[in-house]
C-alpha atoms as a PDB file:
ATOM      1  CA  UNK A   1      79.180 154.669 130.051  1.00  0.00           C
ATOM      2  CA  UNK A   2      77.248 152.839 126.995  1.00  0.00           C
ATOM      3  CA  UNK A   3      79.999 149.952 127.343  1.00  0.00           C
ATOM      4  CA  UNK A   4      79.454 149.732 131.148  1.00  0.00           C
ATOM      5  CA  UNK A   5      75.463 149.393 130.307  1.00  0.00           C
ATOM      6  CA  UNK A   6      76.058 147.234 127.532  1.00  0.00           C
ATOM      7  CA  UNK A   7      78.290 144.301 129.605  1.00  0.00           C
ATOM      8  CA  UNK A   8      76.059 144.682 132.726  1.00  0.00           C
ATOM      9  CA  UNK A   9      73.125 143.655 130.759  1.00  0.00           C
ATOM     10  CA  UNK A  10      74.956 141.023 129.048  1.00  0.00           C
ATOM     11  CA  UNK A  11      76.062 139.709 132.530  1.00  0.00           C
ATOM     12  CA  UNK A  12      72.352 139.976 133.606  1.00  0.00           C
ATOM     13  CA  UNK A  13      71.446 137.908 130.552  1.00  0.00           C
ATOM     14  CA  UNK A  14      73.682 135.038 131.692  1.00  0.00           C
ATOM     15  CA  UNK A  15      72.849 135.165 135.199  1.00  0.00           C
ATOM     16  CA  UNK A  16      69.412 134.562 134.289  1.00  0.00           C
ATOM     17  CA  UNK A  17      70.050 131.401 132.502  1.00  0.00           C
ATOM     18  CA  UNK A  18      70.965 132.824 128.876  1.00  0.00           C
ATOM     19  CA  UNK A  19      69.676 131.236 125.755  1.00  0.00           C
ATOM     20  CA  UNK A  20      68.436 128.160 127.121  1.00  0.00           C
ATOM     21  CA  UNK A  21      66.492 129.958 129.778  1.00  0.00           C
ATOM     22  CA  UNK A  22      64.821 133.226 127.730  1.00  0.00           C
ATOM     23  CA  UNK A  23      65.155 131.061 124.285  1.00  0.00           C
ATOM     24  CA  UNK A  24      64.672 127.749 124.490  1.00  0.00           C
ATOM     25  CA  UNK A  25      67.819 126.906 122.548  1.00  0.00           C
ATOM     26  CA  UNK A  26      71.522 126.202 123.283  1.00  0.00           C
ATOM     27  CA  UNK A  27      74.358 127.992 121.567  1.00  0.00           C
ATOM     28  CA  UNK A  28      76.273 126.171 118.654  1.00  0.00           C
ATOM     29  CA  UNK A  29      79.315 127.883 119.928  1.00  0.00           C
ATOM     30  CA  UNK A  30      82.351 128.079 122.421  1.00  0.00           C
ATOM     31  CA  UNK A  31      82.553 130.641 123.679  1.00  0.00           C
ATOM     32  CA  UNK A  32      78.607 131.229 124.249  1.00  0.00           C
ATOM     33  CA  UNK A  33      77.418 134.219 121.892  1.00  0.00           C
ATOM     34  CA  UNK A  34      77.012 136.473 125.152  1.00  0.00           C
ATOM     35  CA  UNK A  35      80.349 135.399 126.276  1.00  0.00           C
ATOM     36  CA  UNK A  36      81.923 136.427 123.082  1.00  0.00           C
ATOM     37  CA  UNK A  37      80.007 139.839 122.692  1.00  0.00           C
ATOM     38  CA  UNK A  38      80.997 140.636 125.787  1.00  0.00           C
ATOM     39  CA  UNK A  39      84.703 139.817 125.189  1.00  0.00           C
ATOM     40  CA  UNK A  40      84.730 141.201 121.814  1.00  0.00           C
ATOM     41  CA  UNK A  41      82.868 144.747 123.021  1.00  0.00           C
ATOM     42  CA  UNK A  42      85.841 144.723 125.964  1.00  0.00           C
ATOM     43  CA  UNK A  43      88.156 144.604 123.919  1.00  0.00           C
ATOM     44  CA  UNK A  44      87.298 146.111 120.282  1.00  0.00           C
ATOM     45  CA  UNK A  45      84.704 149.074 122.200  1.00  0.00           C
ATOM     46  CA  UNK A  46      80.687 149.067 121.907  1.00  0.00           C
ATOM     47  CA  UNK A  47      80.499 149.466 117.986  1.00  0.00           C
ATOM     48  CA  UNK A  48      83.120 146.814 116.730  1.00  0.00           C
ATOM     49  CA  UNK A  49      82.574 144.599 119.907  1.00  0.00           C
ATOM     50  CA  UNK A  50      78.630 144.824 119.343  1.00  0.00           C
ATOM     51  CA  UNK A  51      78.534 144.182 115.507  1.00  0.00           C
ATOM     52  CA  UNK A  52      81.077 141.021 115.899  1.00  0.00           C
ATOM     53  CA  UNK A  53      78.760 139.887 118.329  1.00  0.00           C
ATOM     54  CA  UNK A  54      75.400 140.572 115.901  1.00  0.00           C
ATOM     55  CA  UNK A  55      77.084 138.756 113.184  1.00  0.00           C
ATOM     56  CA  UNK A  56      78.171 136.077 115.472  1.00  0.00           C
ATOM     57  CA  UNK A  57      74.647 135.769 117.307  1.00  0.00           C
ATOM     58  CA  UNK A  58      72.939 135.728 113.196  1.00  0.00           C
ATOM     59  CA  UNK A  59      75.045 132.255 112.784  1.00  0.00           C
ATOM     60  CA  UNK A  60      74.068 130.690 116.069  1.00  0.00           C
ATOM     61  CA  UNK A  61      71.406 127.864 116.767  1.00  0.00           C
ATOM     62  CA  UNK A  62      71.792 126.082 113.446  1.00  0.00           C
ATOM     63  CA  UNK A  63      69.817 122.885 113.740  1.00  0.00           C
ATOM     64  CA  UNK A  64      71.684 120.880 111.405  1.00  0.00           C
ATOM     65  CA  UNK A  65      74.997 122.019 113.460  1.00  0.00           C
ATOM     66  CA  UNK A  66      75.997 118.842 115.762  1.00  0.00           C
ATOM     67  CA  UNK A  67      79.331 119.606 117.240  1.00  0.00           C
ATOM     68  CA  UNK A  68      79.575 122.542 119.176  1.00  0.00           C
ATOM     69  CA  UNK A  69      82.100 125.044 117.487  1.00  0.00           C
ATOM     70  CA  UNK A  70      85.286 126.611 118.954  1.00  0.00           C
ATOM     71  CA  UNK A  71      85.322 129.872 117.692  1.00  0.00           C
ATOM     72  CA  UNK A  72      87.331 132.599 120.450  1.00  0.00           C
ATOM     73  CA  UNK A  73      87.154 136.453 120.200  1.00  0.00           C
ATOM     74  CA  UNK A  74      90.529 137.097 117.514  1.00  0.00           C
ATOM     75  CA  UNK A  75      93.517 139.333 118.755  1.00  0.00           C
ATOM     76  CA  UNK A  76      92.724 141.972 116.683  1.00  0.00           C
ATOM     77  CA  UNK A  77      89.490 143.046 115.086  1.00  0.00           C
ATOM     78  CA  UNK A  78      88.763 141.704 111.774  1.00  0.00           C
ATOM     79  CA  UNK A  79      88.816 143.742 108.702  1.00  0.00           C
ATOM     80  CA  UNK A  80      85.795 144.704 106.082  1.00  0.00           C
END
């Protein structure tokens, strides 16, 4: 139920114009950071999914950062 909640808001979010719209900024990253919390919490569950995606979304919208950076969700979750 909590992962249902969790990837219909993140679908909201992008339907809405994501980061650009509610931010003001543009991801650094390809996938988007919404696009790859929501993959990542499909696939790893709402904990692992959701902190992937936090540590991911900590790293985004570095100024200096010129190229946009190719970075998918891995096959398997990563380890501590």
């Amino acid at each position: 139920m909590v992962k249902k909640l969790l990837l219909k808001a993140i679908n909201y979010y992008q339907k809405t114009g994501g980061s650009v719209t509610h931010f003001a900024i543009s991801c650094n990253f390809s996938p988007t950071c919404s696009h790859y919390t929501y993959q990542a919490i499909e696939r790893f569950g709402v904990i692992k999914g959701s902190m992937m995606g936090i540590k991911r979304i900590r790293r985004c919208n570095d100024p200096d950062c010129v190229n946009i950076i190719c970075e998918p969700v891995p096959e398997k979750a990563p380890e501590k």
